[in-house]
N, C-alpha and C. Protein backbone atom coordinates (compact mmCIF):
# COMPACT_ATOMS: atom_id res chain seq x y z
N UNK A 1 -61.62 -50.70 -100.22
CA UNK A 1 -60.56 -51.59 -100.66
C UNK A 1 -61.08 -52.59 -101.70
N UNK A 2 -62.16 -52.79 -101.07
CA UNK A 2 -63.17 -53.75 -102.46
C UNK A 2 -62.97 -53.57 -103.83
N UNK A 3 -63.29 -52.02 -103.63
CA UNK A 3 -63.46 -51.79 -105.10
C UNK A 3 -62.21 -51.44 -106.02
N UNK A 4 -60.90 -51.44 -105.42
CA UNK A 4 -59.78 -51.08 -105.76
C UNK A 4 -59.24 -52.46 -106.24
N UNK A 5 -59.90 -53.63 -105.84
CA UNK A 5 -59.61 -55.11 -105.84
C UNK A 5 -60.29 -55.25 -107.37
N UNK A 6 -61.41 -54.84 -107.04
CA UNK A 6 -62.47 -55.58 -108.67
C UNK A 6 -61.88 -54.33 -109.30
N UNK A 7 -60.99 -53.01 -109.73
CA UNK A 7 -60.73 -52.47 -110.38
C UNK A 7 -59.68 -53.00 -110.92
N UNK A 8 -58.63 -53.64 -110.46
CA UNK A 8 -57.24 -54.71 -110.58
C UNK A 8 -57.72 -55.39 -111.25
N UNK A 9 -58.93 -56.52 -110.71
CA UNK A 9 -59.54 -57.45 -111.34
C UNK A 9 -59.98 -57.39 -112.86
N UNK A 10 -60.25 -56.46 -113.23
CA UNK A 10 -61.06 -56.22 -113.93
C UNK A 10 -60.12 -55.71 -115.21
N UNK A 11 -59.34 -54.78 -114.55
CA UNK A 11 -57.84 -54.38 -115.53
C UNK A 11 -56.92 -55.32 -116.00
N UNK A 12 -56.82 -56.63 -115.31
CA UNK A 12 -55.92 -57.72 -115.76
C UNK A 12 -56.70 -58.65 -116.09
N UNK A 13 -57.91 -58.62 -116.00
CA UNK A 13 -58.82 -59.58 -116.92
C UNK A 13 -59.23 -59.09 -118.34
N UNK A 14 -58.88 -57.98 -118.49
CA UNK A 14 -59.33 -57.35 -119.57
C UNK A 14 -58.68 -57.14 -120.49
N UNK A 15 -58.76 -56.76 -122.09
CA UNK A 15 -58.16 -56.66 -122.90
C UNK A 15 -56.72 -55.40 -123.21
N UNK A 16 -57.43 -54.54 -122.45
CA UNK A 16 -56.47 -53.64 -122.73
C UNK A 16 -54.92 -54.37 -121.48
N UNK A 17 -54.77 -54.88 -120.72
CA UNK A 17 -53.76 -55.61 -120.10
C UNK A 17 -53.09 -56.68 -120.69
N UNK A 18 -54.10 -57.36 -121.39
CA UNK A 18 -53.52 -58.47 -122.43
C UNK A 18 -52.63 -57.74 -123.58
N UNK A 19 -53.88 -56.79 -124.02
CA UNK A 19 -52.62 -55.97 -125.24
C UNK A 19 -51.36 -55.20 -124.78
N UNK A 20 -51.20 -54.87 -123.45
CA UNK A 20 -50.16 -54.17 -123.49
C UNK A 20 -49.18 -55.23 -122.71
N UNK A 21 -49.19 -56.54 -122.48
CA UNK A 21 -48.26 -57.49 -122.36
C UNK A 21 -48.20 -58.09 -123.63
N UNK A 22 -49.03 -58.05 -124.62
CA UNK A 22 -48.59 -58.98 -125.54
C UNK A 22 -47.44 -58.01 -126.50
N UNK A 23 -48.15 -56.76 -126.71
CA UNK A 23 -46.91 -55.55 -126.89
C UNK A 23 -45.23 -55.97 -126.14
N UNK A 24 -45.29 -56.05 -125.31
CA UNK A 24 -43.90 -56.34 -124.74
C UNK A 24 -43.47 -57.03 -125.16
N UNK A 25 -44.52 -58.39 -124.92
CA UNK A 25 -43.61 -59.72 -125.65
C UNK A 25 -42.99 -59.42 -127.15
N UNK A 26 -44.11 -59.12 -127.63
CA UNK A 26 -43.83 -59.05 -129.08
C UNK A 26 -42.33 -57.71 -129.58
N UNK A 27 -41.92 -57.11 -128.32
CA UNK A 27 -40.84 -56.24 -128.30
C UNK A 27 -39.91 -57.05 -127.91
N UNK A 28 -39.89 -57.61 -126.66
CA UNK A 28 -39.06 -58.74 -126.48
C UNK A 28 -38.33 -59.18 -127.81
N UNK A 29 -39.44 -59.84 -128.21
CA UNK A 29 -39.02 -61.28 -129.47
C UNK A 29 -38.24 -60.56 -130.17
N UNK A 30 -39.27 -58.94 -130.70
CA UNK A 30 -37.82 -58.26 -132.00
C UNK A 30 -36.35 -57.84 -131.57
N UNK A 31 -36.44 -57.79 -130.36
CA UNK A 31 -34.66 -57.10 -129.78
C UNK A 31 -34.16 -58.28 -130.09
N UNK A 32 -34.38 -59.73 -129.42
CA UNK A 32 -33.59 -60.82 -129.41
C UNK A 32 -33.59 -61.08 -130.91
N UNK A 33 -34.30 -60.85 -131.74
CA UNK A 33 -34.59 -61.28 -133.16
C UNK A 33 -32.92 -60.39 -133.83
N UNK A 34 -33.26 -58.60 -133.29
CA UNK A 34 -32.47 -58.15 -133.62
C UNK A 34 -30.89 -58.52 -133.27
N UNK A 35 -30.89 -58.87 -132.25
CA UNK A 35 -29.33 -59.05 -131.10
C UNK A 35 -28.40 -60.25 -131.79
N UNK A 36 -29.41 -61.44 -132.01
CA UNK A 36 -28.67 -62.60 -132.97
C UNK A 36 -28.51 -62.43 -134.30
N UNK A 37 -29.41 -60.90 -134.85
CA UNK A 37 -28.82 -61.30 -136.12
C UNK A 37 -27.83 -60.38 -136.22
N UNK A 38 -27.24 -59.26 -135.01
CA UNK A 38 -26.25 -58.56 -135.41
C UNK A 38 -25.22 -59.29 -134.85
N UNK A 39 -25.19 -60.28 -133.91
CA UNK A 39 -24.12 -61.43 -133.39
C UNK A 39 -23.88 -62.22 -134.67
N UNK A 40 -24.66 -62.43 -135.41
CA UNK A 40 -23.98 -63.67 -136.49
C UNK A 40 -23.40 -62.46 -137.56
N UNK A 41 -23.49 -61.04 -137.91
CA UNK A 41 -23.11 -60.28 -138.50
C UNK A 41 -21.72 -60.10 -138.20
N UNK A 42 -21.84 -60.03 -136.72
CA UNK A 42 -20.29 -59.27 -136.26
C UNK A 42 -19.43 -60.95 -136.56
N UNK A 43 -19.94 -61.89 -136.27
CA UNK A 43 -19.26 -62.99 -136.40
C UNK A 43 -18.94 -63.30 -137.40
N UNK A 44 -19.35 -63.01 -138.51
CA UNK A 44 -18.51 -63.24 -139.90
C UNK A 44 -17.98 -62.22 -140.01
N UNK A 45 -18.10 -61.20 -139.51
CA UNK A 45 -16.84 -60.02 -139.86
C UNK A 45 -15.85 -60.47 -139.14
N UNK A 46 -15.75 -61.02 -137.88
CA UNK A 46 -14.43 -61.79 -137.25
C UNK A 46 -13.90 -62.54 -138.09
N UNK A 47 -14.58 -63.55 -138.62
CA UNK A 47 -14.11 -64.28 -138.97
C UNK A 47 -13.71 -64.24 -140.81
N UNK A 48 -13.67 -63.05 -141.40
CA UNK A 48 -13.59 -62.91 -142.88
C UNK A 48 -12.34 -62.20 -142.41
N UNK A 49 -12.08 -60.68 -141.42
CA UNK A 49 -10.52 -60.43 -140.37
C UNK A 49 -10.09 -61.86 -140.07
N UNK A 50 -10.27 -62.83 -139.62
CA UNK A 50 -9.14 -63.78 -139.27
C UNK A 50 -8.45 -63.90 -140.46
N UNK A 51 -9.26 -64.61 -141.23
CA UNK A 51 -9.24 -64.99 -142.65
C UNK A 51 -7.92 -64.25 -143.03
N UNK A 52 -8.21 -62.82 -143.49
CA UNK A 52 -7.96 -62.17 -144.01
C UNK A 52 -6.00 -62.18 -143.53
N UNK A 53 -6.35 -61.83 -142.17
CA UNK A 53 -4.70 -61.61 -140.91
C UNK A 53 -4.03 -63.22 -141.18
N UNK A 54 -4.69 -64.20 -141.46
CA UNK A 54 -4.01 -65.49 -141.88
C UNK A 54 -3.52 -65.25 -143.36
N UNK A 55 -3.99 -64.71 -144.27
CA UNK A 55 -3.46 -65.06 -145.57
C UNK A 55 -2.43 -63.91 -145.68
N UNK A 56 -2.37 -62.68 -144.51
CA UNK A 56 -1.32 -61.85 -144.95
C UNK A 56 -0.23 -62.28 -144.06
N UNK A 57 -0.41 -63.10 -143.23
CA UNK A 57 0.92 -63.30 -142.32
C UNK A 57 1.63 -64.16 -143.23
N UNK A 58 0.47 -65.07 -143.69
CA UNK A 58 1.51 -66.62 -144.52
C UNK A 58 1.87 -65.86 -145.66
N UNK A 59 1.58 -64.87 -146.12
CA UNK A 59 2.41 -64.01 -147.58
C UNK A 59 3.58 -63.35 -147.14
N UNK A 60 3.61 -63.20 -146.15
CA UNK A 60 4.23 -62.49 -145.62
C UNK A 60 5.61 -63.13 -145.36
N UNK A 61 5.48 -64.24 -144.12
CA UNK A 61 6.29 -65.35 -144.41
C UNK A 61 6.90 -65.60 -145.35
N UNK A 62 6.15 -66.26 -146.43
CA UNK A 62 6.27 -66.79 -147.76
C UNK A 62 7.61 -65.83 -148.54
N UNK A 63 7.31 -64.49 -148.75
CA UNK A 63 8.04 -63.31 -149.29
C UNK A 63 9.16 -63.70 -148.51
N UNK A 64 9.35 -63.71 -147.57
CA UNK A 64 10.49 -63.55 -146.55
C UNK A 64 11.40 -64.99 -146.70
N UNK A 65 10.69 -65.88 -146.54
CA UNK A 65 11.45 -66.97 -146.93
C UNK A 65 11.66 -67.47 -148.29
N UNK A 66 10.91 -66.93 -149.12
CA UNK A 66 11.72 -66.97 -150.48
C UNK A 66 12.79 -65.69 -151.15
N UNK A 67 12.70 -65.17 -150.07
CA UNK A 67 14.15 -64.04 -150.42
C UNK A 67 14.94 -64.61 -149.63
N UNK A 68 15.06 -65.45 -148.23
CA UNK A 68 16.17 -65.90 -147.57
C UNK A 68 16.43 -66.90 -148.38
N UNK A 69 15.69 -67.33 -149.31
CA UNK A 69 15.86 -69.25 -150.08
C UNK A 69 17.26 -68.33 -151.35
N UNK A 70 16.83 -67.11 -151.34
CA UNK A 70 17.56 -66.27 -153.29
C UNK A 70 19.00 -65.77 -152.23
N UNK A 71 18.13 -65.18 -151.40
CA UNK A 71 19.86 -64.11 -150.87
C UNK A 71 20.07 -65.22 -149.90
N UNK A 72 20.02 -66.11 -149.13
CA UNK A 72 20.60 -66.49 -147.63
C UNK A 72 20.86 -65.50 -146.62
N UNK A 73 21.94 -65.62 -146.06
CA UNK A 73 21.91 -65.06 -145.25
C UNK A 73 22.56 -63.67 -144.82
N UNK A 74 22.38 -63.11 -146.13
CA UNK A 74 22.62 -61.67 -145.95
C UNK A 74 21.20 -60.72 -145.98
N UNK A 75 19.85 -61.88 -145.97
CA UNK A 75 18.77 -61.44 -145.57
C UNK A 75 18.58 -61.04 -144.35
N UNK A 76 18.30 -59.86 -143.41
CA UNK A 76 18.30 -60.19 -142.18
C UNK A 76 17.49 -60.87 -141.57
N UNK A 77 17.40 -61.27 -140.57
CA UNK A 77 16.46 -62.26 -139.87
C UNK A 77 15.05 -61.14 -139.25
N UNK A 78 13.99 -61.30 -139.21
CA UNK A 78 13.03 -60.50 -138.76
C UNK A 78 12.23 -61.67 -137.28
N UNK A 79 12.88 -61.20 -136.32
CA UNK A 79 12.22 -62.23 -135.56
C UNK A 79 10.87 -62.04 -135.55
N UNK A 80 9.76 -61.25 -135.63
CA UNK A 80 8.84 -60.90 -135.35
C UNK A 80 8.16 -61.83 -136.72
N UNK A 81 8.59 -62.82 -137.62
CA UNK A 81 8.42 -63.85 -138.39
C UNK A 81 8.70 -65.14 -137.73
N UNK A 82 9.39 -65.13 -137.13
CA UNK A 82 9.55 -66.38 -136.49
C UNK A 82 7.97 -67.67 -135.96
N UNK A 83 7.67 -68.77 -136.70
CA UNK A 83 6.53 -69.51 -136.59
C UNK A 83 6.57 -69.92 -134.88
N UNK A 84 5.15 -69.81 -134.56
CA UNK A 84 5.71 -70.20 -133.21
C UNK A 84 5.19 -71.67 -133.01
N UNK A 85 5.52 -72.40 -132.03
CA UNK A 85 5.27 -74.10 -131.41
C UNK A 85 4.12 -74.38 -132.46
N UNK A 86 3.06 -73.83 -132.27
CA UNK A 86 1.90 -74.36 -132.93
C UNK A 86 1.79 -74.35 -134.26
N UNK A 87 2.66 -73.77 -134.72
CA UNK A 87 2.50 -73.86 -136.39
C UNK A 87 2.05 -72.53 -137.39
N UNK A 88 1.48 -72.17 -136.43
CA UNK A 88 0.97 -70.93 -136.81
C UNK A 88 1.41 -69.56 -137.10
N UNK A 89 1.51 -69.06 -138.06
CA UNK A 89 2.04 -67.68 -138.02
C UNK A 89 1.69 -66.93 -137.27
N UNK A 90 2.06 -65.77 -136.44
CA UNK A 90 1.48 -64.67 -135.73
C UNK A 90 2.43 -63.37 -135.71
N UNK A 91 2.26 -62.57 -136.49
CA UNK A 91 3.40 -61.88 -136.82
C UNK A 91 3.08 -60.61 -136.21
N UNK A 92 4.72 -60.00 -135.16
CA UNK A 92 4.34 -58.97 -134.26
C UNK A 92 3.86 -60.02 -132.94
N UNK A 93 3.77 -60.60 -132.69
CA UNK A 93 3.73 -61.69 -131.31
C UNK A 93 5.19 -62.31 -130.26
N UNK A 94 6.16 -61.27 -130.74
CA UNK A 94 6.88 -61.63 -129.89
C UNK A 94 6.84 -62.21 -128.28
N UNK A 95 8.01 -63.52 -127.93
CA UNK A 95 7.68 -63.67 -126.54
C UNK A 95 8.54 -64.09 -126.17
């Protein structure tokens, strides 16, 4: 049993144990390295789509209420335009 002890001993005192934990770490670091930089990737793609779903709803709007401003009310009404409480366009959000 002794010698199965100073063989342990000897394996985690030694270099080749150090290198193959510092290997990990250093795998560690690149996944997380990798993981945040594809999180801040996907996050401006959200957010260039928000962007994007905001400037076509308010055109959208916009079109619609400047043909109800020319024709009145032989425009039909599109409820699925309708602004809701908050101010916000959300078009296709019926409720």
């Amino acid at each position: 049993m002794n010698y199965k002890m100073e063989l342990i001993y000897k394996y985690l005192s030694g270099p080749e144990f150090r290198q193959r934990v510092e290997a990990i770490i250093e795998n560690v670091r690149d996944m997380q390295k990798d993981l945040n930089d594809e999180m801040r990737r996907i996050q401006k793609m959200w957010e260039k789509r928000q962007t994007q779903l905001m400037i076509m709803q308010s055109s959208t709007i916009a079109i619609h209420g400047k043909l109800h401003a020319i024709i009145g009310n032989a425009l039909s009404e599109i409820p699925m335009l309708n602004m809701p409480e908050d101010g916000k366009a959300e078009i296709g959000n019926e409720k």
